[in-house]
Protein backbone atom coordinates (compact mmCIF):
# COMPACT_ATOMS: atom_id res chain seq x y z
CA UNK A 1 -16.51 24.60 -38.34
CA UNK A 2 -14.37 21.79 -37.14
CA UNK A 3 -15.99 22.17 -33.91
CA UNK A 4 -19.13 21.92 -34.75
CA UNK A 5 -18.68 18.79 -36.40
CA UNK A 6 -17.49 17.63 -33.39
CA UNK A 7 -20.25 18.20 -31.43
CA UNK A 8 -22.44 16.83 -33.88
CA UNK A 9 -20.37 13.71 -34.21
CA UNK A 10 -20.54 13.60 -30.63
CA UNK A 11 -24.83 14.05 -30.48
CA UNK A 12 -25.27 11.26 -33.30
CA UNK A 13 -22.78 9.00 -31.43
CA UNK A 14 -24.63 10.29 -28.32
CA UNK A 15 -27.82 9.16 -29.74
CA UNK A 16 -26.79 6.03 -31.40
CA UNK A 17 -25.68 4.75 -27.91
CA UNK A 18 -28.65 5.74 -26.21
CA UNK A 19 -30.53 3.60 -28.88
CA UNK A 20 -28.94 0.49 -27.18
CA UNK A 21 -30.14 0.05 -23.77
CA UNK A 22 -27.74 -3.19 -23.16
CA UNK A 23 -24.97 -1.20 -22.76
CA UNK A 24 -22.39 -2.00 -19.59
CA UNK A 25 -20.58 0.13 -17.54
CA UNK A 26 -17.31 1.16 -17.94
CA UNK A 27 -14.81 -0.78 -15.55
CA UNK A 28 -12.30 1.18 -16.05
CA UNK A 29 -10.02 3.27 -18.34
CA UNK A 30 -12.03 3.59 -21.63
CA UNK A 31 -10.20 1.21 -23.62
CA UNK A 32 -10.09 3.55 -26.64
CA UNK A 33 -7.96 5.43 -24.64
CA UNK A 34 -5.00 2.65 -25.22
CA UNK A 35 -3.10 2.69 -28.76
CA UNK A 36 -2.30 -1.19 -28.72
CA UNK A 37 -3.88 -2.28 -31.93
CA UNK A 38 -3.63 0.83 -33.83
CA UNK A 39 0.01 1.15 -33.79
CA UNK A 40 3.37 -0.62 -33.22
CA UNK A 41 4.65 0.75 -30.01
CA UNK A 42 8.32 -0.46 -29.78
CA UNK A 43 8.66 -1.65 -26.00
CA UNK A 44 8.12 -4.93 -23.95
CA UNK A 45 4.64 -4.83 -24.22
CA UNK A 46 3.44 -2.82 -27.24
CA UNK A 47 0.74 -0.49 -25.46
CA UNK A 48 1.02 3.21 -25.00
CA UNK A 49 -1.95 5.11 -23.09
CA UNK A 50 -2.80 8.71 -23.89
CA UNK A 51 -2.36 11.66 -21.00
CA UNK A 52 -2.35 10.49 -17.69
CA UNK A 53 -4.64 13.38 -16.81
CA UNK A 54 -7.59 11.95 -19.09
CA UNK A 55 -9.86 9.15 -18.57
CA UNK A 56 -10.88 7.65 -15.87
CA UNK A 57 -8.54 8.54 -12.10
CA UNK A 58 -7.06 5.23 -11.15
CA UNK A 59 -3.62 4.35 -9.56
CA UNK A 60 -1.42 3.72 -12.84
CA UNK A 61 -4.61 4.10 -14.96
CA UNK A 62 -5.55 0.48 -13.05
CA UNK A 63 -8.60 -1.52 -14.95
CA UNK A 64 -11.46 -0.07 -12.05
CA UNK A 65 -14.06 -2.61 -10.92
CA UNK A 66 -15.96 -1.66 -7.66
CA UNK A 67 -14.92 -5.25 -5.45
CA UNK A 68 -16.72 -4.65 -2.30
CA UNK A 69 -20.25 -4.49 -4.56
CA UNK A 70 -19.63 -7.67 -6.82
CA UNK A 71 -17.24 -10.48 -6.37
CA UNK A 72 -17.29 -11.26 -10.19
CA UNK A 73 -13.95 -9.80 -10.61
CA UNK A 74 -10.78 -11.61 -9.31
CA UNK A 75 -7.02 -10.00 -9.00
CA UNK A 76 -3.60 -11.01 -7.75
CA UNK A 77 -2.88 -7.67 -6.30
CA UNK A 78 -5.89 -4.68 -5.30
CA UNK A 79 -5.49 -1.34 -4.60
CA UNK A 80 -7.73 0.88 -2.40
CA UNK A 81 -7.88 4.44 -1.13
CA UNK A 82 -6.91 7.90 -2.65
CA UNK A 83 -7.93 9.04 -6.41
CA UNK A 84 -5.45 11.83 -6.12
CA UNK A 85 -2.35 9.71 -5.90
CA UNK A 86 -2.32 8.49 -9.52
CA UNK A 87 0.43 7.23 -11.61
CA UNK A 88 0.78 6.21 -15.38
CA UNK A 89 2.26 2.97 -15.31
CA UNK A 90 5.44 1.78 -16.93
CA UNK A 91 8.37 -0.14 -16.44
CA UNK A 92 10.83 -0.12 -13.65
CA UNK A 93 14.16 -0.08 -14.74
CA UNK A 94 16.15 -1.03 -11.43
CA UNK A 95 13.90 -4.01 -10.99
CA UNK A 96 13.79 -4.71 -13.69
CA UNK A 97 10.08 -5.45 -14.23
CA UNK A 98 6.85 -3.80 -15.37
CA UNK A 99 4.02 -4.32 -12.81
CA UNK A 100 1.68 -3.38 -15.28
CA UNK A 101 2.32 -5.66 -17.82
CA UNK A 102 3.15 -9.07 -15.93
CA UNK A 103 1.44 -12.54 -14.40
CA UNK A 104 -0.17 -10.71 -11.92
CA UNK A 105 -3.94 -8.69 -12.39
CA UNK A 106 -3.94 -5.70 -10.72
CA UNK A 107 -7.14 -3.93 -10.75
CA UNK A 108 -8.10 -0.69 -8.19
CA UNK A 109 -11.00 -1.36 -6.47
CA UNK A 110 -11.87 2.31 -5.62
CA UNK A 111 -12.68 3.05 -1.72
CA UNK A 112 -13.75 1.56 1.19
CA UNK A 113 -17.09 3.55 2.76
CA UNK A 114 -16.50 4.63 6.26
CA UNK A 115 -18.19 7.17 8.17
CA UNK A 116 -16.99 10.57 9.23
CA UNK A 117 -18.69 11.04 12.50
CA UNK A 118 -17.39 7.91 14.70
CA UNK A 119 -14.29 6.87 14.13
CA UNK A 120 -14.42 3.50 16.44
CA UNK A 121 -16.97 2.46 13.59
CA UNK A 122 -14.81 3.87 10.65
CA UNK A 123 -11.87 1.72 11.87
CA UNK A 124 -15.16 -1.27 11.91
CA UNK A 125 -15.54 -0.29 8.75
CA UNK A 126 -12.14 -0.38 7.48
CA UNK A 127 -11.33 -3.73 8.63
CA UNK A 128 -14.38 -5.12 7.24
CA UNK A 129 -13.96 -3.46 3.96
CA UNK A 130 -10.03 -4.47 3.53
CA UNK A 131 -10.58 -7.95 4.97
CA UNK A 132 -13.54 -9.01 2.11
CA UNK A 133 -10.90 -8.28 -0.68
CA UNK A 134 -8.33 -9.93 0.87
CA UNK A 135 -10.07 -13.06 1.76
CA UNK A 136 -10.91 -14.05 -1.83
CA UNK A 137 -9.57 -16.40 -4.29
CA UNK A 138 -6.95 -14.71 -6.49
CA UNK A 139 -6.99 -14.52 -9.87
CA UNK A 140 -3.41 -16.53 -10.32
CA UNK A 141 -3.08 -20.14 -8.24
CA UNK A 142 -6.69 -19.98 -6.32
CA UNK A 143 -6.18 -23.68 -5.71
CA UNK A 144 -2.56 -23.72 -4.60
CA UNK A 145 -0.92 -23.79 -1.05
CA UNK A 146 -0.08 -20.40 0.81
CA UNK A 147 0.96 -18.63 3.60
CA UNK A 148 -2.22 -18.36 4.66
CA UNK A 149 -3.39 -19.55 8.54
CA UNK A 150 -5.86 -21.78 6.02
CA UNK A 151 -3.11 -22.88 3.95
CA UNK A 152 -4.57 -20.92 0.97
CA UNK A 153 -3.13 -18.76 -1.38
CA UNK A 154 -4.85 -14.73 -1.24
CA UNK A 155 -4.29 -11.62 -3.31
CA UNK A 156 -2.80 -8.93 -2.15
CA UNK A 157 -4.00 -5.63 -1.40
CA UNK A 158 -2.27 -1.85 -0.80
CA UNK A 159 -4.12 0.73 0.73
CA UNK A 160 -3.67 4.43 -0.26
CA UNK A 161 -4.28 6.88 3.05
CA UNK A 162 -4.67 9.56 4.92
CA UNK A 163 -4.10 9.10 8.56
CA UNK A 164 -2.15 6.42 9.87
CA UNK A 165 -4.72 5.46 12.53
CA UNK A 166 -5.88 3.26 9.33
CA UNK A 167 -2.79 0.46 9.89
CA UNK A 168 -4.47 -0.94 12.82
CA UNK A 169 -7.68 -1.84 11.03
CA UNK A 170 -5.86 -2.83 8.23
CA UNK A 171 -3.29 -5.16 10.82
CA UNK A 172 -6.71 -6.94 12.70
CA UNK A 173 -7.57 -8.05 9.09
CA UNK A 174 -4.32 -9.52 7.46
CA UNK A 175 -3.63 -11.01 10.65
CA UNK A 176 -7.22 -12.71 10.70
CA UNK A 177 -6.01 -14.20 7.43
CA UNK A 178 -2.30 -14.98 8.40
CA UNK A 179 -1.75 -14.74 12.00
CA UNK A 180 0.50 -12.80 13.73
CA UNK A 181 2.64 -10.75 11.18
CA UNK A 182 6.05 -8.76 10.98
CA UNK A 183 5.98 -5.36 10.51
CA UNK A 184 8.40 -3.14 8.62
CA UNK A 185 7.40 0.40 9.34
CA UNK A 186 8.55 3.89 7.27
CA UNK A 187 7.85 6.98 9.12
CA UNK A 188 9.99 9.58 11.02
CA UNK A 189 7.58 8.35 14.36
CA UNK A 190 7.41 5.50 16.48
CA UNK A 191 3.63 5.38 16.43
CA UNK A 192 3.59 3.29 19.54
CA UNK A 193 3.03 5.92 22.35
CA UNK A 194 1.24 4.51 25.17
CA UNK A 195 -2.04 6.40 24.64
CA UNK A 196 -1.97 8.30 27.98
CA UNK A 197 1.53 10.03 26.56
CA UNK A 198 -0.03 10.74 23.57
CA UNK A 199 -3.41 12.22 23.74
CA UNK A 200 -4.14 11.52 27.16
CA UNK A 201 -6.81 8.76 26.66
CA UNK A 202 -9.64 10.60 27.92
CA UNK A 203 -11.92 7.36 26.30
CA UNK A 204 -11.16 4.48 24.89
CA UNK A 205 -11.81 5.59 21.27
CA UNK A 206 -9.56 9.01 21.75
CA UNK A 207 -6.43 6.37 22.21
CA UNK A 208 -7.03 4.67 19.03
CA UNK A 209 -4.78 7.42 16.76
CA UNK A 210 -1.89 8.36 14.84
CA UNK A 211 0.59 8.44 17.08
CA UNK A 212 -0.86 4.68 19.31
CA UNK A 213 -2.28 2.30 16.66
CA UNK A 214 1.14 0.33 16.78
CA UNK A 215 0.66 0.34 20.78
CA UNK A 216 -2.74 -1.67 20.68
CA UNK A 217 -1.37 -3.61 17.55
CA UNK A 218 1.13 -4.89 20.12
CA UNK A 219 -1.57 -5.07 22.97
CA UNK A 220 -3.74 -7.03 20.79
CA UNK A 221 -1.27 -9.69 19.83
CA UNK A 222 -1.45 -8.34 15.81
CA UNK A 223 2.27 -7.88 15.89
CA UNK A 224 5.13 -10.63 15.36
CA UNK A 225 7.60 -11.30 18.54
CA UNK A 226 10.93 -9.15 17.82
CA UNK A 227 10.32 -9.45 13.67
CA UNK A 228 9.36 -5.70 13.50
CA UNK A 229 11.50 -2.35 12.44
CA UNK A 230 10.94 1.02 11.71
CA UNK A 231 13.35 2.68 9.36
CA UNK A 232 13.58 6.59 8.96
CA UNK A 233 12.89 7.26 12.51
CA UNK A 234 13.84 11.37 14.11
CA UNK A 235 10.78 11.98 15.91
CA UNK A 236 11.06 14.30 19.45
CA UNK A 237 10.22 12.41 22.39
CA UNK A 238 8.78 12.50 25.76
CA UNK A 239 11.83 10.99 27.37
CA UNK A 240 13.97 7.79 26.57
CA UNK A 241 10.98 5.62 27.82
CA UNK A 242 9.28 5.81 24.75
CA UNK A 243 12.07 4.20 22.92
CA UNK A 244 11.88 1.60 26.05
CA UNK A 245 7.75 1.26 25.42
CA UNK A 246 8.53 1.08 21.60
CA UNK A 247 11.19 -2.38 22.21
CA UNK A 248 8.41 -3.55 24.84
CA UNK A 249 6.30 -3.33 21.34
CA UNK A 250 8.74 -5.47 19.84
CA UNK A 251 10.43 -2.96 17.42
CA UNK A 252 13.49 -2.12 16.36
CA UNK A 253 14.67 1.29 15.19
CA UNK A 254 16.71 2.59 12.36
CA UNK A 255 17.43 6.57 12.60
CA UNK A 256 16.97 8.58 9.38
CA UNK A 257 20.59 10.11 10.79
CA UNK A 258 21.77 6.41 10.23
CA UNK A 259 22.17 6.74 6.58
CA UNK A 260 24.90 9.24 7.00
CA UNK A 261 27.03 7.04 8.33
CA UNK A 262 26.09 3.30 7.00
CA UNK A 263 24.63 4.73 3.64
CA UNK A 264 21.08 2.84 2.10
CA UNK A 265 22.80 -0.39 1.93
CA UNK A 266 23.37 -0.53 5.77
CA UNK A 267 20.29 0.35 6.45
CA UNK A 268 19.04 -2.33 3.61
CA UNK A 269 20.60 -4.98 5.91
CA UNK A 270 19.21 -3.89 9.26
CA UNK A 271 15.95 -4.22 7.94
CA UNK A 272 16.32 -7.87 6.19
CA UNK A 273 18.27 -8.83 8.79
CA UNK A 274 15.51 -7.94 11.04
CA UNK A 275 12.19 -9.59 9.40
CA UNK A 276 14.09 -11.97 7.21
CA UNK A 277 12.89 -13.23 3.46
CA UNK A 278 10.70 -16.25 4.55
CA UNK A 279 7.86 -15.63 6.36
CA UNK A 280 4.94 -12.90 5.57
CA UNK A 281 5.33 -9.45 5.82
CA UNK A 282 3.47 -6.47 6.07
CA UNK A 283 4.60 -2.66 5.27
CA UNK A 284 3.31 0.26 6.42
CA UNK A 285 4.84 3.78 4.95
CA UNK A 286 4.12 7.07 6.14
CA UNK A 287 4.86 9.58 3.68
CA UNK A 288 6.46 11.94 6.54
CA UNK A 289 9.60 9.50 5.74
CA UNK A 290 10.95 11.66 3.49
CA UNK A 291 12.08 14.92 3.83
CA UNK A 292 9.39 18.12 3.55
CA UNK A 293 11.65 19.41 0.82
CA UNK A 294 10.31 16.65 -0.71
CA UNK A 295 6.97 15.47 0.63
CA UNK A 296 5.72 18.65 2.15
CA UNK A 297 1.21 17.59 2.10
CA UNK A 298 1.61 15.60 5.54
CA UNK A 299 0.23 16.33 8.59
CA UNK A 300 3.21 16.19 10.66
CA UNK A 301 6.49 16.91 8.89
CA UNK A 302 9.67 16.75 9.63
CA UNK A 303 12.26 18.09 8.76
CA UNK A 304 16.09 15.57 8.40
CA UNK A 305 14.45 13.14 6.46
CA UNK A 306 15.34 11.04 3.53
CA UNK A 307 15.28 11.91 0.19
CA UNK A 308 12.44 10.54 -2.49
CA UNK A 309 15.71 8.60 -4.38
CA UNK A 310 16.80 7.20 -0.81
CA UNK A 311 13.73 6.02 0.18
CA UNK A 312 13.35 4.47 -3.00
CA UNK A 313 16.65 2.88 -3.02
CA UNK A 314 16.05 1.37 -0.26
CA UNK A 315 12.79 -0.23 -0.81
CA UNK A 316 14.16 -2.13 -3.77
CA UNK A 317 17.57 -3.60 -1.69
CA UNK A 318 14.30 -5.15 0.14
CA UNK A 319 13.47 -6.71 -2.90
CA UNK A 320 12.69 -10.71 -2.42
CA UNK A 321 10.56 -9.79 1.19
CA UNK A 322 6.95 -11.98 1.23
CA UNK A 323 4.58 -8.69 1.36
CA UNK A 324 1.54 -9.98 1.32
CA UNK A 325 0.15 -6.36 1.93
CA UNK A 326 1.17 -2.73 2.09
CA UNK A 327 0.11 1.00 2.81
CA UNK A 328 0.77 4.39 2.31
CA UNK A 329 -0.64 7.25 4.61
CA UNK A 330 -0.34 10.49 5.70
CA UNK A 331 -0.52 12.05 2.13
CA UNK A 332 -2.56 15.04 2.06
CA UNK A 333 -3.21 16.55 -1.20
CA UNK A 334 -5.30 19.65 -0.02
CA UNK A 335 -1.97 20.55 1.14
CA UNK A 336 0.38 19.76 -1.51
CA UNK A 337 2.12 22.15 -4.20
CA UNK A 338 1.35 23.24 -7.33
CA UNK A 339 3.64 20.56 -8.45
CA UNK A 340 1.89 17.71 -6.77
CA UNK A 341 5.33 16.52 -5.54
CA UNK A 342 3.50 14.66 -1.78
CA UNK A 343 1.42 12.79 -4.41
CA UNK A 344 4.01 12.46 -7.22
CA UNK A 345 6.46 10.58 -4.26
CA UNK A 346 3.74 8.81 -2.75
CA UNK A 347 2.85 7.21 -6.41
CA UNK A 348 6.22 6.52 -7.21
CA UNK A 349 6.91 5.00 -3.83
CA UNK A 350 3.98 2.20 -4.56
CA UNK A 351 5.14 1.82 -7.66
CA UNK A 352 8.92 0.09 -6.40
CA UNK A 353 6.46 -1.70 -3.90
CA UNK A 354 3.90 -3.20 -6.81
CA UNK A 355 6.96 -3.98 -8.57
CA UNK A 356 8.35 -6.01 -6.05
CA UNK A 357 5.19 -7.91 -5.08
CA UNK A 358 5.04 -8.28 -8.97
CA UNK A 359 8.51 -9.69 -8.94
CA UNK A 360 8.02 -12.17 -5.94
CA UNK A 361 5.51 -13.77 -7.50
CA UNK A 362 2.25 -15.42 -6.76
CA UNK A 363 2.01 -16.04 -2.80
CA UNK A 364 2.06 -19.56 -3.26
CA UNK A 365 5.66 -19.19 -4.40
CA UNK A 366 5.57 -19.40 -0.14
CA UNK A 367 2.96 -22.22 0.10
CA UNK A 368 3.74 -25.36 2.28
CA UNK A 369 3.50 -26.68 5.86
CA UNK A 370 6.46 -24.08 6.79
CA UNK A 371 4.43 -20.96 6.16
CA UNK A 372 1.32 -22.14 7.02
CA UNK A 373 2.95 -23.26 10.17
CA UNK A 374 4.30 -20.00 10.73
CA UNK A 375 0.36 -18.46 10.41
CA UNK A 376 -0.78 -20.35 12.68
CA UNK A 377 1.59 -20.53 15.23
CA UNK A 378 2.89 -17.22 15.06
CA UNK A 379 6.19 -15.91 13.89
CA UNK A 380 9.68 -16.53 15.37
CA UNK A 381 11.60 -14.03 13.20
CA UNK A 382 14.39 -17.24 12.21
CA UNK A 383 15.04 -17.29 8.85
């Protein structure tokens, strides 16, 4: 019986809506779906959403507005890629902060379009795509001063991925807005093989890929002179020259053996040390980072790495750091368990990194002739 009237609720409802024809689209998670008004939910912010596995699949159950078909919709910080690494939202205890309920509007803005049959116009596509959202206004200090190489303040925008070939797109279009930038890098690879080491080159478009996009990033002038670190690093080799191409690329290299013996907080100070707190930033992690124990849906796993609590230890002693964009790749959930643990780390990894864009502020906290000065003119690595 009750289910009947259920379904008959749901046809007169049904029918009552289709009466209206100036109904809009929903941009988002149904708001219905969110108990603020109905109840008094103890907590910083008083709203409590149902499941995480109903409604609408954002990242953290994100507002939804489709930003590369209408610019009517402004944000602070945008997320694009992957529906399948999702999170609920919440607040982050270490930092202290709850991304989700803060100054800045975060909305997901769904995917960027690309091709699957020609990659050299995927990548096209990719930087196009990634470049409109993060040229516009923001939703918080439009007008003010930034780090920008226009002296404007911009949103900013993580990108949820598959294969890292996507950074170097992604580095051609933050740099067109900032200039050269500083790189930290998580992975357990260097990612800057020369392309005839890795994959042989046979064309031009075969040496754009996983294991080279840092190479051209370098070769292009995308990258910031000696400002630039990768952190997690126990990837096989070819021979010691590739750690002597990867410093000609301007990197420097943390080992994920390193924590054994220094512990996160050593390896929290290489890497601030390295890119300092002033000048913009730009992070790129793979999810191969961690451990297969605990991120086993990646294409190229290996095995020594951090744990999910390391890695995320870590990324919040780099709390303070101007990101002004961000990534995650390599997280393949055809692969992953029953458990969804690839996606589960992946979502809880971009959650310490929203936090601490969240945390930093507006970017034109960094406006003024320094940064801008900086974009333009590239970046020195001096604090």
């Amino acid at each position: 019986m009750f289910a009947k009237l259920v379904c008959i609720g749901s046809l007169a409802f049904a029918a009552l809506a289709h009466d209206s024809h100036e109904q809009k689209p929903i941009a988002g998670p149904h708001k219905g779906l969110w108990y603020q008004g109905f109840n008094n939910i103890p907590g910083d912010g008083g709203t409590q959403a149902d499941s995480v596995f109903s409604g609408i699949s954002t990242f953290g159950r994100l507002p939804y507005f489709p930003c590369l078909a209408s610019d009517e919709e402004k944000y602070d910080i945008a997320f694009i890629g992957s529906r399948k690494v999702r999170f609920s939202g919440g607040y982050n205890v270490p930092l202290d902060a709850n991304p989700f309920n803060s100054w800045a509007k975060v909305l997901d803005c769904g995917d960027i379009p690309v091709t699957s049959y020609d990659n050299a116009y995927a990548i096209q596509q990719i930087e196009q795509g990634h470049n409109l959202i993060l040229s516009r206004p923001p939703f918080t200090d439009a007008t003010k001063a930034g780090p920008s190489k226009k002296g404007k303040t911009l949103p900013r925008v993580i990108t949820l991925g598959g294969d890292h070939t996507i950074t170097l797109p992604l580095l051609r279009s933050v740099v067109a807005a900032y200039g050269p930038i500083s790189v930290i890098h998580f992975d357990s690879h260097l990612d800057t093989w020369r392309p005839k080491v890795f994959g042989g080159a046979p064309t031009t478009q075969a040496s754009i890929n996983h294991g080279t996009y840092f190479y051209h990033a370098h070769e292009e002038g995308l990258l910031a002179n000696d400002t630039n670190i990768h952190a997690g690093i126990r990837t096989t080799l070819s021979g010691l020259s590739d750690y002597e191409n990867d410093g000609y690329c301007g990197f420097q290299i943390v080992e994920a053996r390193e924590i054994d013996t220094i512990g996160t907080a050593g390896i929290i100070k290489k890497i601030r040390d390295r890119v300092g707190t002033k000048k913009p930033v730009y992070l790129s992690i793979d999810i191969d980072t961690l451990d297969p124990a605990y991120a086993p849906a990646t294409g190229t796993p290996e095995t020594g790495g951090w744990s999910t609590r390391e890695l995320r230890t870590i990324l919040r002693g780099l709390e303070g750091i101007n990101f002004v964009a961000a990534d995650i790749v390599e997280v393949a959930p055809a692969y992953d368990t029953n458990a969804e643990l690839t996606t589960m780390a992946a979502a809880d990894t971009l959650f310490e990194v929203m936090s601490m864009m969240v945390k930093r502020g507006p970017l034109s906290a960094m406006g003024g002739e320094d940064a801008v000065e900086s974009g333009k003119k590239g970046l020195d690595g001096e604090e």
